[in-house]
N, C-alpha and C. Protein backbone atom coordinates (compact mmCIF):
# COMPACT_ATOMS: atom_id res chain seq x y z
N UNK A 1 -15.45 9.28 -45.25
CA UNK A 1 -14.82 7.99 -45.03
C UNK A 1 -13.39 8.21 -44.54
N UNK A 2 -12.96 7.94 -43.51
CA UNK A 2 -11.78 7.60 -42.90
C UNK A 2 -11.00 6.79 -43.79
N UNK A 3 -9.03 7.22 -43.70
CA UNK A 3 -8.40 6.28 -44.17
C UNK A 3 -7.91 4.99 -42.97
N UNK A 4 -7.93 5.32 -42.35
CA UNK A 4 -7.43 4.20 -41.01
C UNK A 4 -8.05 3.14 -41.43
N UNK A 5 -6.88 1.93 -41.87
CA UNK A 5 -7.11 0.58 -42.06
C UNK A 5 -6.57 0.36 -43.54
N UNK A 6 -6.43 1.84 -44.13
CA UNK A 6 -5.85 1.44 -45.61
C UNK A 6 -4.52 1.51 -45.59
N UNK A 7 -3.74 0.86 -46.83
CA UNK A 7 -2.27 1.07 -46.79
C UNK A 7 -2.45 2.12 -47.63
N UNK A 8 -0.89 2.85 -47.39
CA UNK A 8 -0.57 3.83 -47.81
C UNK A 8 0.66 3.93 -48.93
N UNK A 9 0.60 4.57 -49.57
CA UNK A 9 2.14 4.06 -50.84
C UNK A 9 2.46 6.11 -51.35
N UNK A 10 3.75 6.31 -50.75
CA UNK A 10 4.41 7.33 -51.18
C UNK A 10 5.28 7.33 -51.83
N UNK A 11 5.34 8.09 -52.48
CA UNK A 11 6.42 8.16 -53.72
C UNK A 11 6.79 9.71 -54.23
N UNK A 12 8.14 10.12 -53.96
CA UNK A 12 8.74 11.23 -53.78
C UNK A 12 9.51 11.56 -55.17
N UNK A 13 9.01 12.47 -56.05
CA UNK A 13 9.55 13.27 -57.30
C UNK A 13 10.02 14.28 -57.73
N UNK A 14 10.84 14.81 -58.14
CA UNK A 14 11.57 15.77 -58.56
C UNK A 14 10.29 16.86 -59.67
N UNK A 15 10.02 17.58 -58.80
CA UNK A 15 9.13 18.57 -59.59
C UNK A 15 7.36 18.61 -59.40
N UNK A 16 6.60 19.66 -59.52
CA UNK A 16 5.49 19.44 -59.60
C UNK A 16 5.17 18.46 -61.14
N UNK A 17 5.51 18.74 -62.33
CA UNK A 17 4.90 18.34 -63.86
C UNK A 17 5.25 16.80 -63.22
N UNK A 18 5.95 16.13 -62.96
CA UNK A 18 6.65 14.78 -62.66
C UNK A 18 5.52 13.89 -62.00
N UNK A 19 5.18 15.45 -60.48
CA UNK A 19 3.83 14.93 -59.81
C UNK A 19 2.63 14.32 -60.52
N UNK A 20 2.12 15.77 -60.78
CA UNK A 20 0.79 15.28 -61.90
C UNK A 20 1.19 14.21 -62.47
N UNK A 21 2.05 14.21 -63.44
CA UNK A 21 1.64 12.96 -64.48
C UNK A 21 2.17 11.50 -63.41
N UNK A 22 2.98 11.65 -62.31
CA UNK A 22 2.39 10.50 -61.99
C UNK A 22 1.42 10.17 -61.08
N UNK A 23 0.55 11.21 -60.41
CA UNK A 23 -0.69 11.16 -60.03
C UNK A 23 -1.87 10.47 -61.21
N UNK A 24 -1.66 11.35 -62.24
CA UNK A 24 -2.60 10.60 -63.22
C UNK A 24 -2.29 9.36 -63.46
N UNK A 25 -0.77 8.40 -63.82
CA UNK A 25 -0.82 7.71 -64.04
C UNK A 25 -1.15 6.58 -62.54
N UNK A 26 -0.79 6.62 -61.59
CA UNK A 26 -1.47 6.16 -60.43
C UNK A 26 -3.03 5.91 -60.64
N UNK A 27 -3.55 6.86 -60.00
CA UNK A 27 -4.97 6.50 -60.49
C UNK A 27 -5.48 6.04 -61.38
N UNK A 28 -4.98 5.85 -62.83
CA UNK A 28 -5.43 5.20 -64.19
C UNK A 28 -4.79 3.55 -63.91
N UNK A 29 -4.00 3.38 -62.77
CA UNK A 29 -3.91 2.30 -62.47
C UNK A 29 -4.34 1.36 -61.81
N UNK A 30 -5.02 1.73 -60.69
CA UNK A 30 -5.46 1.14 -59.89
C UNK A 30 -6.47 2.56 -58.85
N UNK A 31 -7.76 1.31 -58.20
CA UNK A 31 -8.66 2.03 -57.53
C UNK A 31 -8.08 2.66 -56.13
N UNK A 32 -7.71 3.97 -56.21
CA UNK A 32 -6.77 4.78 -55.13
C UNK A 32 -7.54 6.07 -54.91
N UNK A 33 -7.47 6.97 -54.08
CA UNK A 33 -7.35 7.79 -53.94
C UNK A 33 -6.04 9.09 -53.71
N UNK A 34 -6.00 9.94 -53.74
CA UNK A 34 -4.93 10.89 -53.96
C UNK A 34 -5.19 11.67 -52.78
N UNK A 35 -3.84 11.63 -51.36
CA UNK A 35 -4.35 12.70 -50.68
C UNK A 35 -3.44 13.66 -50.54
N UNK A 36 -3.51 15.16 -49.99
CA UNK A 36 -2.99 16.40 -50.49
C UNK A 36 -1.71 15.94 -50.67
N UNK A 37 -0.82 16.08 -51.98
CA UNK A 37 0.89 16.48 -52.34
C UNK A 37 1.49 17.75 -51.64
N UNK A 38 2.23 16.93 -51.38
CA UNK A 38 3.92 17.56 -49.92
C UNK A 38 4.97 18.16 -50.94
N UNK A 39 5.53 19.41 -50.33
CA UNK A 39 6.99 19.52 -51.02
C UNK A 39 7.68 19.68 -49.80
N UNK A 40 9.38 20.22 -50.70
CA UNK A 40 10.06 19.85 -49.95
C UNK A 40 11.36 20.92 -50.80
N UNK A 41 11.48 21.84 -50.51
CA UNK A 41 12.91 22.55 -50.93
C UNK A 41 14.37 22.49 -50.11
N UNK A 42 14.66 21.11 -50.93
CA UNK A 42 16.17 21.04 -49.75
C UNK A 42 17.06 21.94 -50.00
N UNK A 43 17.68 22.19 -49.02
CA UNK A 43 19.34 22.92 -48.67
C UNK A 43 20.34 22.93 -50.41
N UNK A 44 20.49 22.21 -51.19
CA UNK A 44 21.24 21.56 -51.68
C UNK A 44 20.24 21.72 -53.37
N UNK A 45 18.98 22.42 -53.43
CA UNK A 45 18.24 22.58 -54.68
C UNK A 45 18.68 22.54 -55.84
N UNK A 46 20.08 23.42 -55.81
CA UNK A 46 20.36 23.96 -56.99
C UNK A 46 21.17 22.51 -57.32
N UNK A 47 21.57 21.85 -56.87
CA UNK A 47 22.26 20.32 -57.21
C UNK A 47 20.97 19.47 -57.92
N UNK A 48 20.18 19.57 -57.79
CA UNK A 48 19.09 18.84 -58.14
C UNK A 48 18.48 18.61 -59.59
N UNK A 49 17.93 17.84 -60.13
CA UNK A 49 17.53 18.11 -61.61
C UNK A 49 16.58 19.17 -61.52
N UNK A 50 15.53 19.10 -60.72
CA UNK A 50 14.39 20.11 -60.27
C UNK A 50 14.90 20.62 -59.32
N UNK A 51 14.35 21.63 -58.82
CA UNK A 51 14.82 22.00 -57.27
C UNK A 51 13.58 21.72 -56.53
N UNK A 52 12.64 21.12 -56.86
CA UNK A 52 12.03 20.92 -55.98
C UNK A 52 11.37 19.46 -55.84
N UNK A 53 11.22 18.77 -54.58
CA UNK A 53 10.42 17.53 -54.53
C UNK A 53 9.44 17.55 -53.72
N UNK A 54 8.40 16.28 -54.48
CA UNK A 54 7.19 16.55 -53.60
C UNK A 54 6.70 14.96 -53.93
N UNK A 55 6.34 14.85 -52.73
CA UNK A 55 5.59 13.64 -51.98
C UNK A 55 4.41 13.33 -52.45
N UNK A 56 3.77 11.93 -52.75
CA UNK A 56 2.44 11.81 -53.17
C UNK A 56 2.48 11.08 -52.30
N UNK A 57 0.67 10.50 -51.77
CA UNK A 57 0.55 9.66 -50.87
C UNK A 57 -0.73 9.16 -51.49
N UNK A 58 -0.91 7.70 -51.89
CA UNK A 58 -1.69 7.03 -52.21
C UNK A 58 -2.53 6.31 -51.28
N UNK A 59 -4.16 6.11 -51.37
CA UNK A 59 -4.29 5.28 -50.41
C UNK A 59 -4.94 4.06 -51.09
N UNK A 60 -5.58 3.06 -50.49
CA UNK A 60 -6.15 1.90 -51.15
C UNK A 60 -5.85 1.20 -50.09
N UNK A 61 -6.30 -0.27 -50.92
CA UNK A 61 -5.78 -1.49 -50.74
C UNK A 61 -4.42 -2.19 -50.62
N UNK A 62 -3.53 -2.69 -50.42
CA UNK A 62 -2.47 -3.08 -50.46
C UNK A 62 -1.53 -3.47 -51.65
N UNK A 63 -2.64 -3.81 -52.55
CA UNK A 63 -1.93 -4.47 -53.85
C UNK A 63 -2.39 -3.22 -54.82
N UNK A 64 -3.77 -2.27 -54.38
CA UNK A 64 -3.94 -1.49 -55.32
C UNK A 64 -3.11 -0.02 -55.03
N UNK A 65 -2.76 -0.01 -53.88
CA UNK A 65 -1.38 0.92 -54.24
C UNK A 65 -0.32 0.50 -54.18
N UNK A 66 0.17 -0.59 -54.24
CA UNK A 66 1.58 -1.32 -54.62
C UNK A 66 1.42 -1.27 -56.46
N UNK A 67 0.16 -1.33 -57.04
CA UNK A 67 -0.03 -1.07 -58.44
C UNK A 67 -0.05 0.51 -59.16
N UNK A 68 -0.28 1.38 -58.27
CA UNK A 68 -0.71 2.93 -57.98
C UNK A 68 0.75 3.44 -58.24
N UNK A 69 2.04 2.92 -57.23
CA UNK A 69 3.09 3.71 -56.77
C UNK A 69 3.85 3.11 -58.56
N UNK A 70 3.47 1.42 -58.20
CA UNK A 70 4.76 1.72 -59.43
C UNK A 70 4.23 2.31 -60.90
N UNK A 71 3.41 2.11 -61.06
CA UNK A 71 2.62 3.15 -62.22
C UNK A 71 3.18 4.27 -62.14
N UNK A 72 2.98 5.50 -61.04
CA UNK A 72 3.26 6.43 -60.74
C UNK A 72 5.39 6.60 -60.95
N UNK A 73 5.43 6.05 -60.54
CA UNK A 73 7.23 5.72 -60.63
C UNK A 73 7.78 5.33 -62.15
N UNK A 74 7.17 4.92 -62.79
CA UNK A 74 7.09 4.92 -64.18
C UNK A 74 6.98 5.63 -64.89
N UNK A 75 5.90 6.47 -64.67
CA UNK A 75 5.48 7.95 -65.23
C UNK A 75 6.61 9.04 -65.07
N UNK A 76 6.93 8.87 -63.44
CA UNK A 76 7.41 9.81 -63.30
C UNK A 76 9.83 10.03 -63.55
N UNK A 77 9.94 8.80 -64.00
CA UNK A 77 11.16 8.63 -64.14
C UNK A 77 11.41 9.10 -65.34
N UNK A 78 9.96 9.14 -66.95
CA UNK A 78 9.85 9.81 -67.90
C UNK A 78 9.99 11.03 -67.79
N UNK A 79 10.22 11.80 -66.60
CA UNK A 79 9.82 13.16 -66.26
C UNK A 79 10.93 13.71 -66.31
N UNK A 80 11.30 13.31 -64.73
CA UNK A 80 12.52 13.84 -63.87
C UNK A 80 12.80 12.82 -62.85
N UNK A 81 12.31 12.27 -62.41
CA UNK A 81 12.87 10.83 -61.44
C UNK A 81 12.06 10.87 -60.61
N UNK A 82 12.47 9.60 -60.15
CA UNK A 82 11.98 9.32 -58.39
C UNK A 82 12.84 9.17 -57.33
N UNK A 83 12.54 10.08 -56.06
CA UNK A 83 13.36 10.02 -55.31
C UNK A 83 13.55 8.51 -54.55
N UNK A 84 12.49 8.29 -54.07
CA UNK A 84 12.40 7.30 -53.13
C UNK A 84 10.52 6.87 -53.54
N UNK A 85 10.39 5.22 -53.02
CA UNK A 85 9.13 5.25 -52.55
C UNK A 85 8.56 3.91 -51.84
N UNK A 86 7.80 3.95 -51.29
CA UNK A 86 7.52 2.93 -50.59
C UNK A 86 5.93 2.53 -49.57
N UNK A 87 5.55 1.76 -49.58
CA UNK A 87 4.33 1.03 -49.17
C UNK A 87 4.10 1.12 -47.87
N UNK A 88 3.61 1.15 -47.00
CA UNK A 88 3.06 0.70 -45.39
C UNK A 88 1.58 -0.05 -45.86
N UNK A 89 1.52 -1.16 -45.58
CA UNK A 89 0.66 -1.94 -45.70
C UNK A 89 -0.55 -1.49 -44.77
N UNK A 90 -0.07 -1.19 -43.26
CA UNK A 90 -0.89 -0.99 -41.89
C UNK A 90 -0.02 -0.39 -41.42
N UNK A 91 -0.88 1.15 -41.44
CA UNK A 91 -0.23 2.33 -40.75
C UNK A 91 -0.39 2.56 -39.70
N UNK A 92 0.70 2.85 -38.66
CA UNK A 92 0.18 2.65 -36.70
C UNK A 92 0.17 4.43 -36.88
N UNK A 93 -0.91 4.56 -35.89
CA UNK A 93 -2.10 5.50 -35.53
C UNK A 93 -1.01 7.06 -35.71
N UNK A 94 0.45 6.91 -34.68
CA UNK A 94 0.98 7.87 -35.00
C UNK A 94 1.65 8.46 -35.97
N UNK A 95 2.22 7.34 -36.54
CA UNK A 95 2.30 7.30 -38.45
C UNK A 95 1.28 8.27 -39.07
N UNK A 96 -0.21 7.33 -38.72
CA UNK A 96 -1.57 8.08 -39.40
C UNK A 96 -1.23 9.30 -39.26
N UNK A 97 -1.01 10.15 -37.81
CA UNK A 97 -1.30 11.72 -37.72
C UNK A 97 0.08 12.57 -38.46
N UNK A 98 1.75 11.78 -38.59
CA UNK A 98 2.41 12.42 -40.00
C UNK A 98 1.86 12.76 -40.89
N UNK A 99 1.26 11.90 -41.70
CA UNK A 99 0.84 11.42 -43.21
C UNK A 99 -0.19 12.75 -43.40
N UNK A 100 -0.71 13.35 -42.37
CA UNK A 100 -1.45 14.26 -42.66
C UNK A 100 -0.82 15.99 -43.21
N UNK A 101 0.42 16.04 -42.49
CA UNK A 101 1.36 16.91 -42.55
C UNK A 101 1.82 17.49 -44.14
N UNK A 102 1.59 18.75 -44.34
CA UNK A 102 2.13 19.06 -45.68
C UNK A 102 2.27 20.68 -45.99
N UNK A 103 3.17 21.07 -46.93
CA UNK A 103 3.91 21.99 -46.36
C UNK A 103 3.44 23.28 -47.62
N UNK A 104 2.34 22.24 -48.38
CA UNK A 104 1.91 23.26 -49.27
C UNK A 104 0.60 24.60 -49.19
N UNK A 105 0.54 24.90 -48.10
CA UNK A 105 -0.42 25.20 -47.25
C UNK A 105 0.71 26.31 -46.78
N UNK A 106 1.88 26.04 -46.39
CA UNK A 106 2.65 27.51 -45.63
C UNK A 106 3.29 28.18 -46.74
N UNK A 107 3.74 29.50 -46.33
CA UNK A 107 3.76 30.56 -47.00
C UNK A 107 5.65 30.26 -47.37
């Protein structure tokens, strides 16, 4: 099954443990799927609570990952925080081929 046509809801956290638990709590929220988690080691790490952040990307419905992210953002502020996060309702095509991009895969 293709995601094209679903919205998408990312939400960026300080740490892998932060991830998980708000991956779990996402999904225990609403009917989503989970597609591969992004990091991200900025310039500036050692300033950081974690030194590292990483990207979740939810997919669904519109309201069921607008229910997904803030679940997830909840969870994860218990952790270590949230960087940023935010919704695309209807993702245009070149958007789509970013969203695929992730950096946990290189060495």
């Amino acid at each position: 099954m293709t995601d094209m046509g679903k919205a998408v809801g990312i939400i960026e956290v300080y740490g892998l443990a932060a991830a998980f638990v708000a991956v779990d709590a996402g999904c225990k929220a609403a009917a989503v799927t989970v597609e591969t988690l992004d990091k991200n080691k900025p310039g500036n790490a050692d300033a950081l609570p974690v030194p590292l952040i990483v990207a979740i990307k939810f997919r669904g419905s519109v309201e069921d990952v607008k229910s997904a992210v803030e679940a997830a953002a909840t969870a994860a502020k218990g952790i270590s925080g949230v960087i940023s996060q935010h919704v695309i309702a209807n993702v245009e095509d070149s958007t789509e081929k970013m969203l695929k991009l992730n950096a946990f895969d290189k060495n």
